[in-house]
C-alpha atoms as a PDB file:
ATOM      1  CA  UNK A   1      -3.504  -6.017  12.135  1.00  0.00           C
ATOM      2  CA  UNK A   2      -3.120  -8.643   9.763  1.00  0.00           C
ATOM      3  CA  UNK A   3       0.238 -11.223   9.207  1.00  0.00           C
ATOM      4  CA  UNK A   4       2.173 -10.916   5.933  1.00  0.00           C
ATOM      5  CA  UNK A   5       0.961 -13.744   4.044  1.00  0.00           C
ATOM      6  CA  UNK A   6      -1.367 -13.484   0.410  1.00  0.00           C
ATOM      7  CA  UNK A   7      -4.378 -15.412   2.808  1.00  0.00           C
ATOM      8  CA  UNK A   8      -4.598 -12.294   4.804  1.00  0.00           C
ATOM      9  CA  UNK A   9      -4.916  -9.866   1.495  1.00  0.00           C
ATOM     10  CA  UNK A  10      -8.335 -11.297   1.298  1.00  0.00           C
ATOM     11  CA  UNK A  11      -8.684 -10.393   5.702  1.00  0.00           C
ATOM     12  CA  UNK A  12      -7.844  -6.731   4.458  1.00  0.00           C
ATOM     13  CA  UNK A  13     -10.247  -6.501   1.718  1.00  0.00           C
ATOM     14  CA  UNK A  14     -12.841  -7.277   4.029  1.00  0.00           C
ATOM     15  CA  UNK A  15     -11.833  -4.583   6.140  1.00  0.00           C
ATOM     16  CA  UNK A  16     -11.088  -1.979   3.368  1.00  0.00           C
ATOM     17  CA  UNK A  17     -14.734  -2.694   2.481  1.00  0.00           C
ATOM     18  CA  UNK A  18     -16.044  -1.992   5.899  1.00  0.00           C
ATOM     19  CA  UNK A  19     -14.682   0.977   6.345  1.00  0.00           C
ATOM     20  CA  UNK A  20     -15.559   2.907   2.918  1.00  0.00           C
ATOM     21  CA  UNK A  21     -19.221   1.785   3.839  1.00  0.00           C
ATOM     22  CA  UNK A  22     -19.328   2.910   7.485  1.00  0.00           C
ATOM     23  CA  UNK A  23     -17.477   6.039   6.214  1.00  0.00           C
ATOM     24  CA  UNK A  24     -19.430   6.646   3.118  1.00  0.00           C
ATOM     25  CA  UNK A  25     -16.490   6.326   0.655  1.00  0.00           C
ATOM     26  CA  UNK A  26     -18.152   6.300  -2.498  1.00  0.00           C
ATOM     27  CA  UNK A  27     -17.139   3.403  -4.415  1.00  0.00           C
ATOM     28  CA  UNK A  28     -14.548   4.494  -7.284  1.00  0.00           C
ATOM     29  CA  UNK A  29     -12.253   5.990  -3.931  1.00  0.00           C
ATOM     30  CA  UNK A  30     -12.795   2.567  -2.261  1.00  0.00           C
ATOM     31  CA  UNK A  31     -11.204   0.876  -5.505  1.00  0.00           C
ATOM     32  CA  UNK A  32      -8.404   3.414  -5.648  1.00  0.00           C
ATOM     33  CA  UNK A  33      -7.645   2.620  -1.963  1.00  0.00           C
ATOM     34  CA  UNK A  34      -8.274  -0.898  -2.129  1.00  0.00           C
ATOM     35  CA  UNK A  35      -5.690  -0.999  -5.309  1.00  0.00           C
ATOM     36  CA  UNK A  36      -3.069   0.915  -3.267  1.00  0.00           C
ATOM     37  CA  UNK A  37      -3.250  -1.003  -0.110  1.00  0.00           C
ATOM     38  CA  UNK A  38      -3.212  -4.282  -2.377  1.00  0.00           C
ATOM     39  CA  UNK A  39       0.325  -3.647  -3.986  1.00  0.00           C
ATOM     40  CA  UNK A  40       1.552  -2.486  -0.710  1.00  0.00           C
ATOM     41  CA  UNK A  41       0.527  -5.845   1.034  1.00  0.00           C
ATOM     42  CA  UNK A  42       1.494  -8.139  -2.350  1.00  0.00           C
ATOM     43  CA  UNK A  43       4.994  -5.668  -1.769  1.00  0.00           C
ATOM     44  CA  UNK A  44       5.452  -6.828   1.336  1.00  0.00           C
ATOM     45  CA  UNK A  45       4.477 -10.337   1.466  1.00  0.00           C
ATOM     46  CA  UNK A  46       6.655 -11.269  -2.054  1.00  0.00           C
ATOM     47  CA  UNK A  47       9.704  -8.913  -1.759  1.00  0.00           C
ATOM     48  CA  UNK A  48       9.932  -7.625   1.629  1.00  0.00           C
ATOM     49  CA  UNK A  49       9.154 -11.130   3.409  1.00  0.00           C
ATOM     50  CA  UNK A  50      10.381 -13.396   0.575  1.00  0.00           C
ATOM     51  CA  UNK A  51       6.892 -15.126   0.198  1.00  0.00           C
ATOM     52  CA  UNK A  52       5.218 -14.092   3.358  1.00  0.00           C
ATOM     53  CA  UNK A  53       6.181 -14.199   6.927  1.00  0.00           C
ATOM     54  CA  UNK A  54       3.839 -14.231  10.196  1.00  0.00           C
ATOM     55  CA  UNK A  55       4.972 -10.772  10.723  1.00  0.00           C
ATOM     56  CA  UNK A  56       2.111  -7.938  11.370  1.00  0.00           C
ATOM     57  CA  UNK A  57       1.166  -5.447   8.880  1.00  0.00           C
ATOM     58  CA  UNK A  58      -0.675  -2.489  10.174  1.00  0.00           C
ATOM     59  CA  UNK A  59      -3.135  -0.550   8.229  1.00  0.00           C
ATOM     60  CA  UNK A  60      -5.148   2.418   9.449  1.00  0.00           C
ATOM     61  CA  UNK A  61      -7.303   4.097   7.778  1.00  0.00           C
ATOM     62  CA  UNK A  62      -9.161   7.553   8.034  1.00  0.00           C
ATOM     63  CA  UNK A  63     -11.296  10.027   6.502  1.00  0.00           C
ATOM     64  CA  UNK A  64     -10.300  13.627   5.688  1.00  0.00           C
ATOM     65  CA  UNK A  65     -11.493  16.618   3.474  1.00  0.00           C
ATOM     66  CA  UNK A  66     -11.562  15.300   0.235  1.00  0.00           C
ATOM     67  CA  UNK A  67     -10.322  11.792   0.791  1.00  0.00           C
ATOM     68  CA  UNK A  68      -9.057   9.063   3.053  1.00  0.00           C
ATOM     69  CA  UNK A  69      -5.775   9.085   4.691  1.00  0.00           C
ATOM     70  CA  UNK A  70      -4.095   5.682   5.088  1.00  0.00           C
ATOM     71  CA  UNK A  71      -1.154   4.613   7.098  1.00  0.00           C
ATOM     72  CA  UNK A  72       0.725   1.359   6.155  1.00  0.00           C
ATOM     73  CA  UNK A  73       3.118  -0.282   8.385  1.00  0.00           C
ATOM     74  CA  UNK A  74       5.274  -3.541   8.204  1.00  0.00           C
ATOM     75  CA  UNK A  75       8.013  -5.011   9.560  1.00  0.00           C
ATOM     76  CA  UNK A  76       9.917  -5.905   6.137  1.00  0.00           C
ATOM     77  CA  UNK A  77      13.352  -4.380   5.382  1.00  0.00           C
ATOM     78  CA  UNK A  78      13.476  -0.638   4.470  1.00  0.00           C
ATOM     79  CA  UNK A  79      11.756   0.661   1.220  1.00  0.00           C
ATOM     80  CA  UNK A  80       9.978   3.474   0.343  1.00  0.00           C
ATOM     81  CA  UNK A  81       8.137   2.520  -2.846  1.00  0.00           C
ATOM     82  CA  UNK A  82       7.203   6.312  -3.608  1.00  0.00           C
ATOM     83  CA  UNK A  83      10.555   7.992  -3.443  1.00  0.00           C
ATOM     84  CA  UNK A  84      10.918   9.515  -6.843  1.00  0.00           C
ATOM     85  CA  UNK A  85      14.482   7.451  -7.665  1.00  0.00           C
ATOM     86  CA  UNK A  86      12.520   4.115  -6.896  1.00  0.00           C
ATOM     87  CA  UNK A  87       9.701   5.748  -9.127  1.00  0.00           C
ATOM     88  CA  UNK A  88      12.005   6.273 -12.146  1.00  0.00           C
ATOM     89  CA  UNK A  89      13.922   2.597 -11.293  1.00  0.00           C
ATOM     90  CA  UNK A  90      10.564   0.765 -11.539  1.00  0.00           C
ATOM     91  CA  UNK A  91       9.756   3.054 -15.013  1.00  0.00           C
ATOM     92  CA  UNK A  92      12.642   1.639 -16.624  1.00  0.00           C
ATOM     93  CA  UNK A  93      12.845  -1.809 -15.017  1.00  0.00           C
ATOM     94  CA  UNK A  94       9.109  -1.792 -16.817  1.00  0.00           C
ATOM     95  CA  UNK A  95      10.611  -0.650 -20.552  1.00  0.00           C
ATOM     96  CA  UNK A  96      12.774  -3.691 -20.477  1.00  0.00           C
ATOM     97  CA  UNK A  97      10.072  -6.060 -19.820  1.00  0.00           C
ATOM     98  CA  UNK A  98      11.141  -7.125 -16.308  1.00  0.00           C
ATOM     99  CA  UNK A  99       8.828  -8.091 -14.045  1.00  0.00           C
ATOM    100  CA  UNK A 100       7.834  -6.220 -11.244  1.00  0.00           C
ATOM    101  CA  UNK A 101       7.455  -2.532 -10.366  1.00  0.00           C
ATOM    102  CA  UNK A 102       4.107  -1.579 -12.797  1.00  0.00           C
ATOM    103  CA  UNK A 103       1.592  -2.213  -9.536  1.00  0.00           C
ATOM    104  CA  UNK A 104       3.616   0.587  -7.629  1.00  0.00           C
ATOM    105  CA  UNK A 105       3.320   3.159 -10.564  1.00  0.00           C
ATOM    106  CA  UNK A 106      -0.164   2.771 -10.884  1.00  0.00           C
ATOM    107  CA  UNK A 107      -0.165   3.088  -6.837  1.00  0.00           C
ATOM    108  CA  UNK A 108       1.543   6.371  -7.130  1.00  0.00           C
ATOM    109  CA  UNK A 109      -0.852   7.727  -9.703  1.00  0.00           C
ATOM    110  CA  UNK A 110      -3.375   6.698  -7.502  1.00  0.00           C
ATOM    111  CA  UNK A 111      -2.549   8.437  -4.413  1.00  0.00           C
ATOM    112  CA  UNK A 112      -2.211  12.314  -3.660  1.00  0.00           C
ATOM    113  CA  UNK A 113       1.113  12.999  -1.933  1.00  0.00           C
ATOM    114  CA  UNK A 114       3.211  10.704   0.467  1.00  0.00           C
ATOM    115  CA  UNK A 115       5.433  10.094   3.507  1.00  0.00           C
ATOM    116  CA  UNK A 116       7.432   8.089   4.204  1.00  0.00           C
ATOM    117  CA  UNK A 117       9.669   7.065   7.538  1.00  0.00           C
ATOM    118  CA  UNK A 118      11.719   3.869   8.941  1.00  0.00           C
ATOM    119  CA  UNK A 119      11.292   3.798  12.558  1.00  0.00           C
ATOM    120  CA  UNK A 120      11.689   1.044  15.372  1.00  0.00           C
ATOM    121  CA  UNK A 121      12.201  -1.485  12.692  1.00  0.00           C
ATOM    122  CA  UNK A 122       8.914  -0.583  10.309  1.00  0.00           C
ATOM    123  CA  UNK A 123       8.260   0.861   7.348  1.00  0.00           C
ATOM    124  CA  UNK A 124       5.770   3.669   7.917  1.00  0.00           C
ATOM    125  CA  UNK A 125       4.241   5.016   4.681  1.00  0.00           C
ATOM    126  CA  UNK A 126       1.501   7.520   5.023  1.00  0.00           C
ATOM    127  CA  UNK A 127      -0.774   8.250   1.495  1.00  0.00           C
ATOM    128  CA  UNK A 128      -4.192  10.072   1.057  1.00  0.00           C
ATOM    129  CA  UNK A 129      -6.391   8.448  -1.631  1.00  0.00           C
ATOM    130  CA  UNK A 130      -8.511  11.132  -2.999  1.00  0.00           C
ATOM    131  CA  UNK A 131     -12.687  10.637  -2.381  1.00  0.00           C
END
């Protein structure tokens, strides 16, 4: 568990890193993940908490054929950052030179399907990460 503040990206690094070496995650799927789970934490601690917030983000990670399976949970309000309207919203918002939404396309094209659910007051987003 980790709190949503940008100190604690550096906390989940650390443990990103630990578990694509105890795993054996060779290391072009450990960037992939580690890029994913970045703009899902930098999501949450700028829009969803406003700047960060000691609330918990969960994430759990695990290996499975042909890739690692990660679950990310917060407490911020609802979002699901891979639906495909928020998908084509973040496209445009990017033609027009607004800032924002470009880290969450390239964490889409980085990940190999996706779930998503709001439940007891977290956002629950499940993504495997191709090995």
């Amino acid at each position: 568990m980790f709190v949503s503040r940008l100190e604690d990206l550096k906390k989940a690094r650390a443990f990103l890193e630990s578990f694509c070496a105890g795993a054996g995650i060779d290391r072009q799927a450990g960037l992939r993940l580690n890029l994913v789970v970045e703009e899902l934490f930098l999501n949450t601690v700028k829009h969803g908490h406003r700047g960060g917030s000691d609330a918990p983000v969960w994430i759990t990670l695990a290996t499975e054929a042909g890739g690692i399976r990660l679950t990310y949970e917060d407490h911020a309000p609802p979002f699901n950052p891979f639906a495909p309207g928020a998908r084509e919203l973040l496209e445009a918002l990017a033609q027009t030179r607004r800032e924002g939404g470009l880290g969450v396309i390239l964490a889409h094209s980085l990940t190999q399907g996706s779930e998503y659910a709001y439940l007891y007051g977290r956002n629950r987003i499940r993504v495997s990460v191709a090995g």
